[in-house]
N, C-alpha and C. Protein backbone atom coordinates (compact mmCIF):
# COMPACT_ATOMS: atom_id res chain seq x y z
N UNK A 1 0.93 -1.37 -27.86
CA UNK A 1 -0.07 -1.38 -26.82
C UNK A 1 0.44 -2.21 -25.64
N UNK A 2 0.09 -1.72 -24.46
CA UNK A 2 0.62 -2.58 -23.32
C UNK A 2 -0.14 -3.80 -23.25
N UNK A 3 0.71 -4.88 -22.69
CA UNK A 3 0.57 -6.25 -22.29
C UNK A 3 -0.83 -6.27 -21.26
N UNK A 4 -0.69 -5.43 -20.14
CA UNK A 4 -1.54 -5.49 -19.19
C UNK A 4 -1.45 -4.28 -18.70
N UNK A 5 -2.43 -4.34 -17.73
CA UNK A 5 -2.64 -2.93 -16.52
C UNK A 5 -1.53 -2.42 -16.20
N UNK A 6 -0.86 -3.57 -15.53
CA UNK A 6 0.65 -3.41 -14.65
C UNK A 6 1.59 -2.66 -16.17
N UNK A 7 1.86 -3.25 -17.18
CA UNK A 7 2.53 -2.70 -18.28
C UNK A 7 1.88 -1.43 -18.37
N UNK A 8 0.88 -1.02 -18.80
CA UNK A 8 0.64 0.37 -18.92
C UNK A 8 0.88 1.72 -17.65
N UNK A 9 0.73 0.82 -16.46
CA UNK A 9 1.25 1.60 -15.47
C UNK A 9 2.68 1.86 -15.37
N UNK A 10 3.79 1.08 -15.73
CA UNK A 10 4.87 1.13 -15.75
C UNK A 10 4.93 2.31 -16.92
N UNK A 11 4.69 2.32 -18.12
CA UNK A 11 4.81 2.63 -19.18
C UNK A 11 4.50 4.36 -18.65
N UNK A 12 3.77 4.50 -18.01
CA UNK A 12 2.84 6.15 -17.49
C UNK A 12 4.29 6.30 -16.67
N UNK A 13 4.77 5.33 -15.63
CA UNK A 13 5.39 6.11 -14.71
C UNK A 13 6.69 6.10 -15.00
N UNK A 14 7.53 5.20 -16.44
CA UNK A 14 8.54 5.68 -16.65
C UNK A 14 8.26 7.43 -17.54
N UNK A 15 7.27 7.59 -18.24
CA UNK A 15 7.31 9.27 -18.69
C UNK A 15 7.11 9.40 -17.62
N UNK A 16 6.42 9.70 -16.71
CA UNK A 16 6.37 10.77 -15.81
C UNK A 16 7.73 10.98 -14.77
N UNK A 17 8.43 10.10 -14.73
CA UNK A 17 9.40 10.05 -14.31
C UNK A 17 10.91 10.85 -14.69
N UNK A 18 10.66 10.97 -16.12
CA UNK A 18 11.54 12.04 -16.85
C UNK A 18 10.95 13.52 -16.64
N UNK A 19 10.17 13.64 -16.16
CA UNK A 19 10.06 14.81 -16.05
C UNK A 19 9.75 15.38 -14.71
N UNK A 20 9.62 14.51 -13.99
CA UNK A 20 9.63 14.52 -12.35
C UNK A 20 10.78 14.19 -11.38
N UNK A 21 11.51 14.89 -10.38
CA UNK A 21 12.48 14.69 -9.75
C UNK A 21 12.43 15.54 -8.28
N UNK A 22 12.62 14.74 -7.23
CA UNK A 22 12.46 15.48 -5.82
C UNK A 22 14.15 16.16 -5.14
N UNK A 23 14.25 17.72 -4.94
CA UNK A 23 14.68 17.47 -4.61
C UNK A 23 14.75 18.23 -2.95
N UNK A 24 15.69 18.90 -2.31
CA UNK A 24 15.88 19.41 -1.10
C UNK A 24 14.48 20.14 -0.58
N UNK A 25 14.55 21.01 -1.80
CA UNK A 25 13.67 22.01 -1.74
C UNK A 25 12.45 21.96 -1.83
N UNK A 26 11.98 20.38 -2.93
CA UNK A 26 11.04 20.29 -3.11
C UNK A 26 11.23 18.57 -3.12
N UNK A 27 10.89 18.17 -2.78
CA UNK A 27 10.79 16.89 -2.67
C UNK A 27 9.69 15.84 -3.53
N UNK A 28 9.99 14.89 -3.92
CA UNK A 28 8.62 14.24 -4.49
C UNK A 28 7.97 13.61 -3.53
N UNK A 29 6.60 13.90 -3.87
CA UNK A 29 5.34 12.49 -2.89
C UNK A 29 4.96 11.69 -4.28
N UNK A 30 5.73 10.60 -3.77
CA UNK A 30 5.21 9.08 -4.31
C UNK A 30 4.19 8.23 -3.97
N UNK A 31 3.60 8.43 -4.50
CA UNK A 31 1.93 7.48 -3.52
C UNK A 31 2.23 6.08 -4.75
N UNK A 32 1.88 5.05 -3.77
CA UNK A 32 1.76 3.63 -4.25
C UNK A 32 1.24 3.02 -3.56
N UNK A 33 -0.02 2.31 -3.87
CA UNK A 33 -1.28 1.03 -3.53
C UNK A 33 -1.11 -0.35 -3.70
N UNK A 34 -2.03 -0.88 -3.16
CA UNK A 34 -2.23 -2.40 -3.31
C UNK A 34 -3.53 -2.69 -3.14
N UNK A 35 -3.79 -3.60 -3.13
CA UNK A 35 -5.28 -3.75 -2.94
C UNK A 35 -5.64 -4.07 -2.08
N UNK A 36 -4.59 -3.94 -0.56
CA UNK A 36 -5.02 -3.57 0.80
C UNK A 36 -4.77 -2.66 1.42
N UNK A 37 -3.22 -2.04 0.81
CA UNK A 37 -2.88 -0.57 1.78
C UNK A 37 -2.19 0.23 0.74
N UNK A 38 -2.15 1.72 0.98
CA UNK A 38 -1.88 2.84 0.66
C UNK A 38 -0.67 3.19 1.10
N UNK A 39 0.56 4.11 0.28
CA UNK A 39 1.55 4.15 0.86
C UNK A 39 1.70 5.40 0.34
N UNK A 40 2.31 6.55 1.39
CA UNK A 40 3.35 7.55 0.50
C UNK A 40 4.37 7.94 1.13
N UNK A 41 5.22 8.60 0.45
CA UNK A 41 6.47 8.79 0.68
C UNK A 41 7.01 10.07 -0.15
N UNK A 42 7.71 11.18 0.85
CA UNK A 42 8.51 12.22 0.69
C UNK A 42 10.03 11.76 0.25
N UNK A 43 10.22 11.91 -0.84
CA UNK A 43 11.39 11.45 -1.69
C UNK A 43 12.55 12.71 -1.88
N UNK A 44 13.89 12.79 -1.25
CA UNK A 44 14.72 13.44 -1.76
C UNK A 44 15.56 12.75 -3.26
N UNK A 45 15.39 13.01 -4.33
CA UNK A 45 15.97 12.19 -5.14
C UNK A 45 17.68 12.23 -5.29
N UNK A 46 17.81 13.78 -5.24
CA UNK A 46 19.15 14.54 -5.35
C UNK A 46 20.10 13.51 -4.40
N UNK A 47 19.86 13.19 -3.35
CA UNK A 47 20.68 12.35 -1.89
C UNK A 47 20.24 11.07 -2.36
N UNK A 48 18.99 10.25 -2.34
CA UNK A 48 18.32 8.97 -2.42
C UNK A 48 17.75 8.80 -1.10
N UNK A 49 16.67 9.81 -0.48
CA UNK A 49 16.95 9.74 0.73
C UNK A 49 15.44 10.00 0.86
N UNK A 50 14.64 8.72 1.89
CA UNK A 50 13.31 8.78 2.18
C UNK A 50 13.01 9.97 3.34
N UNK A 51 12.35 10.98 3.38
CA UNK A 51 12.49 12.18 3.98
C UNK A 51 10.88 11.78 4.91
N UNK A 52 9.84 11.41 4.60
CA UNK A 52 8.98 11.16 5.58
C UNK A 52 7.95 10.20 4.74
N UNK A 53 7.54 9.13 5.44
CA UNK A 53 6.55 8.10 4.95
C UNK A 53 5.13 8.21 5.95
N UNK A 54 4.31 7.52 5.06
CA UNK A 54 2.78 7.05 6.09
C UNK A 54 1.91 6.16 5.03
N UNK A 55 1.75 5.02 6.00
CA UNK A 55 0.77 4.47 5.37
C UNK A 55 -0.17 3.61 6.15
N UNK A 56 -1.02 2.88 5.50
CA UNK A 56 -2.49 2.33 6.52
C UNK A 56 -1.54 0.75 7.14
N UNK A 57 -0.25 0.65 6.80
CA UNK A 57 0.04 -0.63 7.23
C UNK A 57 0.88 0.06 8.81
N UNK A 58 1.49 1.51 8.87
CA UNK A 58 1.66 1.70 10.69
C UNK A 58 0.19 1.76 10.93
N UNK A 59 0.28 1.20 12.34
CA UNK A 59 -0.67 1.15 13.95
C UNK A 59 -1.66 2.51 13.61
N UNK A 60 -0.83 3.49 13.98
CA UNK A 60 -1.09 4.61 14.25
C UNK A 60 -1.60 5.28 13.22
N UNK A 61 -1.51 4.86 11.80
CA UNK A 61 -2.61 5.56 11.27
C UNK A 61 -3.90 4.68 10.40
N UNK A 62 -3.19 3.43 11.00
CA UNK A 62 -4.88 2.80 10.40
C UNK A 62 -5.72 2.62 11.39
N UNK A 63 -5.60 3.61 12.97
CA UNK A 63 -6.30 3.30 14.09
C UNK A 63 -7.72 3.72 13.86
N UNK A 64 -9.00 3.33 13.99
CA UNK A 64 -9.87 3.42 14.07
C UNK A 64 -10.66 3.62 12.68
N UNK A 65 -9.63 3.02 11.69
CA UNK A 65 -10.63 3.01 10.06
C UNK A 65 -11.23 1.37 10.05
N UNK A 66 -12.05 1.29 9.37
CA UNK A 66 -13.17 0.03 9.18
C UNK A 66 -12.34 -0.59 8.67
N UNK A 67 -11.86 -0.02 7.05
CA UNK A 67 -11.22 -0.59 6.52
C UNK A 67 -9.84 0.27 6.01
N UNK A 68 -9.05 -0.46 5.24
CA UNK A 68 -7.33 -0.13 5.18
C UNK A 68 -7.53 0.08 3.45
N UNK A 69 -8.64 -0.03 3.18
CA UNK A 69 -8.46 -0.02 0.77
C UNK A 69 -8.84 0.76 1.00
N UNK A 70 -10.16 1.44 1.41
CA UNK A 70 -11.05 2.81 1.17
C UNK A 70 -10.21 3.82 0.90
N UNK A 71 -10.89 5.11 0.51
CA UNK A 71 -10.91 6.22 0.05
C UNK A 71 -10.79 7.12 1.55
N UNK A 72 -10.94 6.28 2.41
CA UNK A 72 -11.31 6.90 3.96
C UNK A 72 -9.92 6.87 4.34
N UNK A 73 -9.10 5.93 4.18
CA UNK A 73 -7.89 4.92 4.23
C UNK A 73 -7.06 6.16 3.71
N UNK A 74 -7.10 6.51 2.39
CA UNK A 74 -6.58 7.30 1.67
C UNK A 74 -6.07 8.85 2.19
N UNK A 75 -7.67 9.39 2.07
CA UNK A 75 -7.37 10.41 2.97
C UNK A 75 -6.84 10.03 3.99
N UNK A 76 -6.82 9.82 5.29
CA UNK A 76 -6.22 9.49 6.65
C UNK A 76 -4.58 9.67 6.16
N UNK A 77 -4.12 8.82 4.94
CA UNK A 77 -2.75 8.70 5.16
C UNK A 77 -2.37 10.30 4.25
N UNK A 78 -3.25 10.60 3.74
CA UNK A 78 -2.67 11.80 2.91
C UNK A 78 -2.87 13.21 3.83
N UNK A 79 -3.66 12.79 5.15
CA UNK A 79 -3.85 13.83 6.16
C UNK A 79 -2.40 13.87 6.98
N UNK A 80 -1.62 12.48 7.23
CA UNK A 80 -0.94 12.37 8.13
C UNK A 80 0.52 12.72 7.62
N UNK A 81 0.55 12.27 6.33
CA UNK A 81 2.19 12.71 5.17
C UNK A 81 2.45 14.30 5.50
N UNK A 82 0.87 14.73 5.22
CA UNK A 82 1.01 16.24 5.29
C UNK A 82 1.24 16.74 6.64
N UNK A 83 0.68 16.68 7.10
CA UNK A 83 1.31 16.73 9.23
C UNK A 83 2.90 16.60 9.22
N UNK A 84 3.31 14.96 9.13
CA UNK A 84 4.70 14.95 9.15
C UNK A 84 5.49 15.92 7.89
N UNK A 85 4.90 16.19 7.05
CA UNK A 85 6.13 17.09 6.06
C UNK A 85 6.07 18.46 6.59
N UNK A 86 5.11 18.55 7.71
CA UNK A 86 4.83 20.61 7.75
C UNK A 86 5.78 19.89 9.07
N UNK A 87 5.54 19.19 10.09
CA UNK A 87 6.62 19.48 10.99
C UNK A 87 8.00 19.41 10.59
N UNK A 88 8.37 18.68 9.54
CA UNK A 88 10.00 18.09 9.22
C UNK A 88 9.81 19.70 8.25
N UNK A 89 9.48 20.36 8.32
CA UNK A 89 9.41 21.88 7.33
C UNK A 89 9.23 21.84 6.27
N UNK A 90 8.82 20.78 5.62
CA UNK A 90 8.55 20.55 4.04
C UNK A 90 7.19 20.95 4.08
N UNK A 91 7.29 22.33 2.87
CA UNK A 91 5.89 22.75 2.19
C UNK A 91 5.49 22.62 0.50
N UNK A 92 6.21 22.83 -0.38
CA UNK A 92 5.95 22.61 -1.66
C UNK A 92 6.66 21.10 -2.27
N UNK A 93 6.53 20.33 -2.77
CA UNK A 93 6.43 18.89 -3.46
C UNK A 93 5.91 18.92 -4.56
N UNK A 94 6.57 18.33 -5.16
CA UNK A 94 6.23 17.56 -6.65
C UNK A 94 5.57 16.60 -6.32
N UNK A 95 4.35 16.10 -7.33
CA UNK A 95 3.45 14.83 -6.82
C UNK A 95 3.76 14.10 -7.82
N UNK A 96 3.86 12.96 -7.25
CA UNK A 96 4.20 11.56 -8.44
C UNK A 96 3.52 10.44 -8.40
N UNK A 97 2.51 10.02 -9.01
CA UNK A 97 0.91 9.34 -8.49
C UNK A 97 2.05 8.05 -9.15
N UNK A 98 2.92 7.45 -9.36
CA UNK A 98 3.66 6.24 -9.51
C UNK A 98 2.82 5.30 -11.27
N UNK A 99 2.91 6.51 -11.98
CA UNK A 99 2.08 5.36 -12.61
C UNK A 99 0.55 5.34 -12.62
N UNK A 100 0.10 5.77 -11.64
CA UNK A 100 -1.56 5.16 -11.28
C UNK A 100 -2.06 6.49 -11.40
N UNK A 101 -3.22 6.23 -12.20
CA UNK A 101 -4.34 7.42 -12.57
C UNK A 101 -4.67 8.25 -11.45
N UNK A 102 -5.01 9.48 -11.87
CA UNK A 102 -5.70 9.97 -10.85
C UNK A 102 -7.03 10.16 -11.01
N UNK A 103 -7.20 9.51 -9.87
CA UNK A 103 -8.79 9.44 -10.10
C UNK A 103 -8.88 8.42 -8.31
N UNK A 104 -10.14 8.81 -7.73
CA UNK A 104 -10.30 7.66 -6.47
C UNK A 104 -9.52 7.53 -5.54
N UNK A 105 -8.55 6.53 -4.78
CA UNK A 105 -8.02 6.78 -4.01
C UNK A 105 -6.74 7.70 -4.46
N UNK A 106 -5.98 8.35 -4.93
CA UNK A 106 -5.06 8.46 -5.79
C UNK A 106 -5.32 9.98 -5.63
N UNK A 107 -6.43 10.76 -6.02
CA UNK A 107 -6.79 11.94 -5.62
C UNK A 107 -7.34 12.14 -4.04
N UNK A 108 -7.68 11.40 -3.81
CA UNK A 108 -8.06 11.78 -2.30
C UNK A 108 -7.12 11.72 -1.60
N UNK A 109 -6.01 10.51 -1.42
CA UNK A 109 -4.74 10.85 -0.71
C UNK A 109 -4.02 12.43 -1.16
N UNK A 110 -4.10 13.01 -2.47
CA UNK A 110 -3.20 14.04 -2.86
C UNK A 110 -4.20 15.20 -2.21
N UNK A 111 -5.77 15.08 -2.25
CA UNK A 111 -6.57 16.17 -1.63
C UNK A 111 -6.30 16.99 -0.03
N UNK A 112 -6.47 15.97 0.69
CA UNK A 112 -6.06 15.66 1.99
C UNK A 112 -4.41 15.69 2.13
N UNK A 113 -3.68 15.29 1.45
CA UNK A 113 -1.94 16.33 1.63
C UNK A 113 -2.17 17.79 1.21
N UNK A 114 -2.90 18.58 0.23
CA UNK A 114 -3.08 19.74 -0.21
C UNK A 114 -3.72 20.06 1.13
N UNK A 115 -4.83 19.94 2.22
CA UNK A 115 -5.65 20.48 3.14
C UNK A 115 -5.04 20.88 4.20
N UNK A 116 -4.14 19.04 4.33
CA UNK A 116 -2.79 19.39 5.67
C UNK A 116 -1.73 20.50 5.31
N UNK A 117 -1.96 21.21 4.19
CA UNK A 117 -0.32 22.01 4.05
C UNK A 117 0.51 21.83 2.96
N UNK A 118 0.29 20.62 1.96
CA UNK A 118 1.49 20.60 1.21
C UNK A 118 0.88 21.48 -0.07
N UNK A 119 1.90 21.52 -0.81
CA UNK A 119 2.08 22.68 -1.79
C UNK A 119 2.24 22.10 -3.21
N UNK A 120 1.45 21.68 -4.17
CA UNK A 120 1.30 20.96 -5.19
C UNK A 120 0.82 21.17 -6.42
């Protein structure tokens, strides 16, 4: 049994990790939190190569949210990943929730990348 939260999250995202891999064609979205900001990231794994990021810690997309934890927060950055991956031409991705359940912010960032365009 895991030690803690953090141990069981590790524990989820080394399996999911064997069976998940980004590459040219399809890239992984890595979403990872804190308990102030939201992060994701278009992962080429094949190269090691960050292909497009967004999160509530740039200017520009935590402009005009109340707050940067919400679910509001979430969506916003999972609206904006998806924007930047349809212009850089990325449409289908592998999703890789890092470990962390889906459920709450975690699905709403992946909802809002599915609305903007991505392919999941």
């Amino acid at each position: 049994m895991a030690k803690s939260k953090n141990d069981a999250r590790l524990k989820r995202h080394r399996r999911l990790r064997r069976k998940v891999a980004g590459t040219q064609n399809r890239p992984r979205l890595q979403i990872s939190r804190s308990l102030h900001h939201i992060y994701a990231a278009l992962i080429d794994d094949s190269k090691g190569h960050t292909l497009v990021t967004a999160s509530t810690r740039q200017k520009d997309v935590a402009e005009g949210l109340s707050s940067r934890t919400g679910i509001a927060a979430a969506k916003r950055v999972g609206e904006i990943v998806g924007r930047r991956a349809k212009a850089a031409g990325i449409g289908p991705v592998v999703f890789d929730t890092n470990g962390l359940k889906y459920h709450g912010r975690v699905a709403a960032l992946a909802q809002a990348a599915r609305d903007a365009g991505l392919e999941f």
